[in-house]
Protein backbone atom coordinates (compact mmCIF):
# COMPACT_ATOMS: atom_id res chain seq x y z
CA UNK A 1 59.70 -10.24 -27.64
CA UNK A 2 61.75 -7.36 -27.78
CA UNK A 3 62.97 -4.97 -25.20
CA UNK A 4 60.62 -1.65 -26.30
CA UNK A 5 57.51 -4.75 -26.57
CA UNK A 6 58.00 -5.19 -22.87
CA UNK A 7 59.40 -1.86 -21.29
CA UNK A 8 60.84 1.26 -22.13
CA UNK A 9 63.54 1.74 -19.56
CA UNK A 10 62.46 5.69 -18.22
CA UNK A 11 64.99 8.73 -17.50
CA UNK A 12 67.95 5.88 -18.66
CA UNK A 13 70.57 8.30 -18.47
CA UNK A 14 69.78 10.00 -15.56
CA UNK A 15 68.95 6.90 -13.56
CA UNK A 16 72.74 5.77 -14.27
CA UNK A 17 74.07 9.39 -13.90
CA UNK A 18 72.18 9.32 -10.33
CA UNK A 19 73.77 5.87 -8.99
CA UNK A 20 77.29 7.23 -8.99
CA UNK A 21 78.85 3.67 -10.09
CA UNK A 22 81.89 2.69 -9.25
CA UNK A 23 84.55 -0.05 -10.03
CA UNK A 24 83.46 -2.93 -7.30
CA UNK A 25 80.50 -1.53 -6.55
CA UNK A 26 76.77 -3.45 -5.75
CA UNK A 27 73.63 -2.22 -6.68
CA UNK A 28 70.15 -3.26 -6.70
CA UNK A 29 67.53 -2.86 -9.08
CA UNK A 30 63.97 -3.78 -7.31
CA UNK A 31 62.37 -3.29 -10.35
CA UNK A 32 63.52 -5.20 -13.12
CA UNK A 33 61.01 -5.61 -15.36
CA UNK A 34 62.14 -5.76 -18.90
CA UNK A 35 66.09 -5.46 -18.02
CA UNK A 36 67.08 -2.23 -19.42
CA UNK A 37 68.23 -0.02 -15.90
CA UNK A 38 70.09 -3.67 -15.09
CA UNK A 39 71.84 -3.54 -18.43
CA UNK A 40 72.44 0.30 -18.62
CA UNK A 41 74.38 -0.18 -15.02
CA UNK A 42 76.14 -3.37 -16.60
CA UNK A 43 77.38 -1.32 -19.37
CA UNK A 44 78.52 1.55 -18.12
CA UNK A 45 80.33 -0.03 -15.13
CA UNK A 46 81.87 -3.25 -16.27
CA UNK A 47 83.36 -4.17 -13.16
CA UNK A 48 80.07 -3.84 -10.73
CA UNK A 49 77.63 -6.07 -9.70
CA UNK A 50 73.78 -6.14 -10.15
CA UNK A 51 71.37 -7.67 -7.85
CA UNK A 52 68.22 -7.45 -9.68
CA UNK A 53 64.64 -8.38 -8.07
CA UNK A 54 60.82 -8.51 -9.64
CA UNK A 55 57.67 -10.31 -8.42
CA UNK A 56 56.67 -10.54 -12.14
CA UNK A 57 57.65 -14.19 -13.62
CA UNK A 58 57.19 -12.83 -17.22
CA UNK A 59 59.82 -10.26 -16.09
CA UNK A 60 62.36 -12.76 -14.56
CA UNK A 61 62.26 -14.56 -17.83
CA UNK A 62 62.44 -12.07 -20.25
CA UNK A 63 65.48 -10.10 -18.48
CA UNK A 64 67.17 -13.24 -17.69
CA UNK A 65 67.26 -14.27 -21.27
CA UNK A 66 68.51 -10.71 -22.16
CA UNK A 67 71.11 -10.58 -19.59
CA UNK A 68 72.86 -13.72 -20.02
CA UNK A 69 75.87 -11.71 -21.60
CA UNK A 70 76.93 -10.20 -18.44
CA UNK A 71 77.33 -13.80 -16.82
CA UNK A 72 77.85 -13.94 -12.72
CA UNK A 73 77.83 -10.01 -12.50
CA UNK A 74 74.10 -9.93 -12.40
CA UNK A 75 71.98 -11.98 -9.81
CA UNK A 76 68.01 -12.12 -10.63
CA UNK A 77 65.63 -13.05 -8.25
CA UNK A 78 61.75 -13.52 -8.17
CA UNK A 79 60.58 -11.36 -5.51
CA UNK A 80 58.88 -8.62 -4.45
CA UNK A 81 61.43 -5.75 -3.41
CA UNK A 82 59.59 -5.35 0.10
CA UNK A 83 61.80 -9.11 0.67
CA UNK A 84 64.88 -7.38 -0.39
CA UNK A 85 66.46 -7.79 3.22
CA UNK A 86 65.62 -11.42 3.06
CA UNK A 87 67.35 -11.94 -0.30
CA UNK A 88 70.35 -10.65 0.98
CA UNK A 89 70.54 -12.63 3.99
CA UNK A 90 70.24 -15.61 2.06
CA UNK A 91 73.21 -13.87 -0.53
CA UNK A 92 75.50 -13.15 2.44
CA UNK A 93 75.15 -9.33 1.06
CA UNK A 94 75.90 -7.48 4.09
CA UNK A 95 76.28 -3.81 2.33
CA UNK A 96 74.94 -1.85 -1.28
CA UNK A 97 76.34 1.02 -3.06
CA UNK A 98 72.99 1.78 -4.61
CA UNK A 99 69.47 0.76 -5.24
CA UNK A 100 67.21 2.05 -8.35
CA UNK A 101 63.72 1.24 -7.78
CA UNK A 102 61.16 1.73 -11.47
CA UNK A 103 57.98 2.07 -9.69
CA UNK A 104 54.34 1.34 -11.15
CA UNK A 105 53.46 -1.07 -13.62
CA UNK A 106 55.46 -1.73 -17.16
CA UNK A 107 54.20 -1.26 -20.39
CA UNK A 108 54.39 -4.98 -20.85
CA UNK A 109 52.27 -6.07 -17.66
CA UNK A 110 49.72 -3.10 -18.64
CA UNK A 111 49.47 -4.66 -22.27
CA UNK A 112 49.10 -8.05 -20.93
CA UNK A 113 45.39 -8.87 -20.71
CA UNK A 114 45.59 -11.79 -18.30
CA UNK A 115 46.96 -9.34 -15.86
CA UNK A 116 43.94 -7.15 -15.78
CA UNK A 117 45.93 -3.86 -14.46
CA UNK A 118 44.17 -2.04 -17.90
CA UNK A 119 40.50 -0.74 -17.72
CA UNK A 120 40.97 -0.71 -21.83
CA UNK A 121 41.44 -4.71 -22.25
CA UNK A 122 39.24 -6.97 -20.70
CA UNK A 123 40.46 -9.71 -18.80
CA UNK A 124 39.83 -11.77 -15.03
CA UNK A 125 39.91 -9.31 -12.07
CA UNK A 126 43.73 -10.07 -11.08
CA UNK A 127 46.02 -7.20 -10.78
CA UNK A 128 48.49 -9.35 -8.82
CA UNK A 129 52.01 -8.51 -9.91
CA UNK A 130 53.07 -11.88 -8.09
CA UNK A 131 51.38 -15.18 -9.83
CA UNK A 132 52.24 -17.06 -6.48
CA UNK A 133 49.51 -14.96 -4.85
CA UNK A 134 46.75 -16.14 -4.10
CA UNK A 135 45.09 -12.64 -2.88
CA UNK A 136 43.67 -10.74 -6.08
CA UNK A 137 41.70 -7.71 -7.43
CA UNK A 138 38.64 -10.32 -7.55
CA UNK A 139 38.65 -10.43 -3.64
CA UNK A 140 38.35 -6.56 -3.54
CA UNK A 141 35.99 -6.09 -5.29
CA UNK A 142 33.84 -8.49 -4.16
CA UNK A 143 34.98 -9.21 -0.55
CA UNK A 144 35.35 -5.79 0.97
CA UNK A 145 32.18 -3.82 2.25
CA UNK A 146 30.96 -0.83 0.91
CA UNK A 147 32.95 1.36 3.35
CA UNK A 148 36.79 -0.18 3.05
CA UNK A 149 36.01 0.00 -0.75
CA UNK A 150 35.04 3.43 -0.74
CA UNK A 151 38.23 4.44 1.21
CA UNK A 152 40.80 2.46 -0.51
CA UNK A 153 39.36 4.35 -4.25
CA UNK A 154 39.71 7.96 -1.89
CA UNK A 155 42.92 6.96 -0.40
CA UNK A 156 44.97 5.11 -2.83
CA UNK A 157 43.18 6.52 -6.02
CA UNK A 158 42.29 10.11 -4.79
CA UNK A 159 39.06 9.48 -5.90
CA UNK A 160 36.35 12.15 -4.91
CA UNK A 161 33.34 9.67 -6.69
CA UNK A 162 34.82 6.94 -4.57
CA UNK A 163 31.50 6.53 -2.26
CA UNK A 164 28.90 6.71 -5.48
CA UNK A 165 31.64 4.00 -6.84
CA UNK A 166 31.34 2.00 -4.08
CA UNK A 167 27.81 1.93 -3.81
CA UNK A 168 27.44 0.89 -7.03
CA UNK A 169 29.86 -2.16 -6.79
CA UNK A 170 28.25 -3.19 -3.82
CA UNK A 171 24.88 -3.38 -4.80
CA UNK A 172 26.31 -4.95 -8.61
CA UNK A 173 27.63 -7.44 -7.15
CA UNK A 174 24.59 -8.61 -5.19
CA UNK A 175 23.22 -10.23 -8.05
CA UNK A 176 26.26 -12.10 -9.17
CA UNK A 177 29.88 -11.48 -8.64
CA UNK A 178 32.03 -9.22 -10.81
CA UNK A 179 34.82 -11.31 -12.00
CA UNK A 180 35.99 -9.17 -14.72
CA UNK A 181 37.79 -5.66 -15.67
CA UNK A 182 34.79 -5.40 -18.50
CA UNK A 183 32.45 -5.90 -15.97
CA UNK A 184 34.08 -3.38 -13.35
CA UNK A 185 34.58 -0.89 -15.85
CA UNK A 186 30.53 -0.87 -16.89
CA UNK A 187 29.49 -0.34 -13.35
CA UNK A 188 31.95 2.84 -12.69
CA UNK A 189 31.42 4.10 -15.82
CA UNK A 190 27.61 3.95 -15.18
CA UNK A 191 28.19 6.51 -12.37
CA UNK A 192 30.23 8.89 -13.97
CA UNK A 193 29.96 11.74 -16.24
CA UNK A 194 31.58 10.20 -19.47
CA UNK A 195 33.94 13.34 -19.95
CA UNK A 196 35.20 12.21 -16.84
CA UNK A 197 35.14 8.41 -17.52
CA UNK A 198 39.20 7.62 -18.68
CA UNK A 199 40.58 9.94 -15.42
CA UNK A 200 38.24 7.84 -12.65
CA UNK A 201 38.73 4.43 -14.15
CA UNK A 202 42.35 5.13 -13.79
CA UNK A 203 42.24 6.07 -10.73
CA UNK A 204 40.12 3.23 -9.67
CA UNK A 205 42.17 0.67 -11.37
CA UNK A 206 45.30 2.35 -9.33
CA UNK A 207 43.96 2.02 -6.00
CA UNK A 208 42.75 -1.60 -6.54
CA UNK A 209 46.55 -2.44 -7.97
CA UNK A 210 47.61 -0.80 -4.70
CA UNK A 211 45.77 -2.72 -2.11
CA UNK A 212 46.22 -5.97 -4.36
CA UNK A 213 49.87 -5.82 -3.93
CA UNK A 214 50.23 -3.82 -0.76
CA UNK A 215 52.47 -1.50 -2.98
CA UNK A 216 53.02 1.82 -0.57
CA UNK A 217 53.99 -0.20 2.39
CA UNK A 218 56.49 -2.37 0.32
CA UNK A 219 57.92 0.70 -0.87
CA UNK A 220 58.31 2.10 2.58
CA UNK A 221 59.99 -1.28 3.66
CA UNK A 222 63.30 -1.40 1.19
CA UNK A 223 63.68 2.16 1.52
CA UNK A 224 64.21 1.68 5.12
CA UNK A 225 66.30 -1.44 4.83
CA UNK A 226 68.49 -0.32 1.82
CA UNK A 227 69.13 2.73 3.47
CA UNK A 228 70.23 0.79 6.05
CA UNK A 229 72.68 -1.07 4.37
CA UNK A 230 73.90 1.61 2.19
CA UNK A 231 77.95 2.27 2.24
CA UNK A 232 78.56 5.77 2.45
CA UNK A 233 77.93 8.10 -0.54
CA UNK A 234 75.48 5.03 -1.97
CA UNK A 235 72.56 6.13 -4.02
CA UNK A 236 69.23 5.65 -3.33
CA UNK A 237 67.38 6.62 -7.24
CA UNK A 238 63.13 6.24 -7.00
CA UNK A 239 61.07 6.98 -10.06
CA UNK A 240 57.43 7.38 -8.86
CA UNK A 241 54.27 7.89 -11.16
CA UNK A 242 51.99 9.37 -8.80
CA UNK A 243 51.68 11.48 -6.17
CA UNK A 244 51.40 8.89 -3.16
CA UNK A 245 54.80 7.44 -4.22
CA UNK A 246 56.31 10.04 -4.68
CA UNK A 247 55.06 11.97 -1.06
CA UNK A 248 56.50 8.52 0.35
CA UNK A 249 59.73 9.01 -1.11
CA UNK A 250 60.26 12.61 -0.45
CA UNK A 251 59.21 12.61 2.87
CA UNK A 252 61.56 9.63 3.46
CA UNK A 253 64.13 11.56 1.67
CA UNK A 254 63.65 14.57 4.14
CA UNK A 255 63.05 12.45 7.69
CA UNK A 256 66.35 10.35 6.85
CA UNK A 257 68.39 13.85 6.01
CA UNK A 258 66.75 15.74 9.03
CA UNK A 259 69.22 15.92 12.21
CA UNK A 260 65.66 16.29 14.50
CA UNK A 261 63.22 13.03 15.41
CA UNK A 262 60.33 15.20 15.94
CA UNK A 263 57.88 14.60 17.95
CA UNK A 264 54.53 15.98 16.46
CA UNK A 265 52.27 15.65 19.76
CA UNK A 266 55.12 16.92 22.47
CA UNK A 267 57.26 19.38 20.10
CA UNK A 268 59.82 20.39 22.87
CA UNK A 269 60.10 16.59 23.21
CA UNK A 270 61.78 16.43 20.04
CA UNK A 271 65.56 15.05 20.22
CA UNK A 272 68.64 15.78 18.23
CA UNK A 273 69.76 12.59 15.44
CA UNK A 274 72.67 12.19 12.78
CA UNK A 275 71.11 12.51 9.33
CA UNK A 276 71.37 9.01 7.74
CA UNK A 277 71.23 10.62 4.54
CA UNK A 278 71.46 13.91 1.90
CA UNK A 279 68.76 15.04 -0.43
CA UNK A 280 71.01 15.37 -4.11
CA UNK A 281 66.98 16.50 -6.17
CA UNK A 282 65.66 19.35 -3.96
CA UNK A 283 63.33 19.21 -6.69
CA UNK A 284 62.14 15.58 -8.88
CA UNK A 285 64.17 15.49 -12.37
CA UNK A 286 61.13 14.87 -15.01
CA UNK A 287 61.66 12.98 -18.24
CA UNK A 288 62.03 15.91 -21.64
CA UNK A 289 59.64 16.39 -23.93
CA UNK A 290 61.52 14.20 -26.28
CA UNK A 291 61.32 11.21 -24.18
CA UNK A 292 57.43 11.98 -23.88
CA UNK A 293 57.16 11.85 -27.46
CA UNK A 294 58.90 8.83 -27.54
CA UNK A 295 57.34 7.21 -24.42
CA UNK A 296 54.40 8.90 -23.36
CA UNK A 297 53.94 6.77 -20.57
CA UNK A 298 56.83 8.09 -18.84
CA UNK A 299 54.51 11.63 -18.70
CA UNK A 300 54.26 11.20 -15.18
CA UNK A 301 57.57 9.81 -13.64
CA UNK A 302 59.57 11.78 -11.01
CA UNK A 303 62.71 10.73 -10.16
CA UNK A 304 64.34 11.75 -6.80
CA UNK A 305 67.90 11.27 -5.30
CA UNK A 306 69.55 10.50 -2.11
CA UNK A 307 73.08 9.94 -0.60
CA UNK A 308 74.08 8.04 2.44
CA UNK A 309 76.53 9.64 4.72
């Protein structure tokens, strides 16, 4: 398996530009996945340190097999990067100099039909990016009632279909349970316009990933806790894919850089803070249109950037 087979590392450069590395330095990557950010940083830097942390197995293997080069310099871990604080702990890692998180899904775990993250392969309703889970895509769909379905699809998917959707599931499923992304993808495309068929099954298919793997409160989690143990002038360098990641980064971004703690019910309540940290994008760098040619699923990705003070 090669490296563009499982992942095309996205914005490479700019992602390595961002971090700032120095001689000495520690940095995370919470989003492994095929290895390429973790080498990039390797390379460039030959005398830092990567901690490097994915839920994915397939990931750990693959990236561990391709980083064996850089020996003791690079420390891989299966795990989810909301347990990032937990990893350290158990590292004695007390501080960071940066932390790149890859958000979304790769191109490998899309491509990989036991996964079931594409609505064009069909495959068991999974989504799990963690095989140690035992909570799955399965148990949304046919667990939840009509109503928590029908709000997760408007919520994490932006999904204006998302109570016709829901409906639909719901009464499905009454006759037998839907235990596959073939099956799922019938029953919403049943309710849809076709012209409109590829734009709601991805959004569908992104809200279930998100409430499979609790994705927007992990990502909430390490920001807060790398931030925390940032060393001054760190980097904090997201990539998001959609607009709910990314609003969660840049209002981080802007809360952690603010010298207010407002208070949004008792404005003249609101008390005076040091900024923990300074906005370096006042607006997301976006991959060119020769790296869309090249990878077109990196369309989408924003990429902000923070200091700490």
């Amino acid at each position: 398996m090669n490296d563009t087979f499982y992942h095309l590392p996205v914005l490479l450069n700019e992602c390595i530009a961002a971090l700032n590395l120095k001689a000495g330095g520690l940095y995370v990557d919470g989003t492994l996945g095929g290895g390429g950010h973790t080498e990039a940083i390797l390379k460039h830097e030959p005398h830092c340190r990567v901690l490097a942390l994915d839920a994915d197995l397939d990931a750990i293997r693959f990236a561990t097999e391709r980083l064996k080069p850089f020996g003791d310099r690079v420390t891989i871990r299966q795990s989810n990067f909301r347990q990032f604080r937990q990893v350290a702990d158990e590292l004695k890692i007390t501080a960071i100099d940066g932390l790149l998180l890859d958000l979304g899904v790769s191109s490998f775990q899309l491509d990989a039909s036991a996964k079931g993250f594409s609505y064009r392969l069909d495959a068991p309703l999974n989504m799990q990016m963690n095989d140690h889970e035992s909570f799955s895509a399965y148990d949304v769909i046919n667990g939840y009632d009509e109503k928590k379905l029908a709000d997760i699809f408007f919520q994490y998917g932006e999904e204006k279909n998302s109570r016709r959707i829901a409906r639909k599931i719901t009464e499905m499923r009454r006759t037998k349970p839907i235990s596959t992304t073939g099956e799922l993808v019938s029953i919403i495309s049943a309710t849809i316009p076709e012209r409109f068929a590829k734009k709601t099954l991805s959004r569908i298919f992104q809200a279930i990933r998100i409430e499979v793997n609790n994705e927007l409160e992990n990502l909430k989690t390490i920001l807060t806790d790398a931030t925390a143990m940032m060393n001054s002038k760190g980097r904090l360098a997201v990539m998001a894919y959609h607009s709910l990641e990314d609003r969660i980064v840049k209002d981080f971004f802007k809360t952690e850089a603010s010298n207010v703690i407002m208070d949004e019910n008792y404005p003249e309540l609101s008390k005076e803070k040091t900024p923990a940290l300074k906005i370096i994008t006042k607006k997301p760098m976006v991959p060119s249109e020769k790296e869309m040619n090249v990878n077109p699923r990196a369309r989408s990705a924003k990429l902000r950037i923070a200091e700490k003070l």
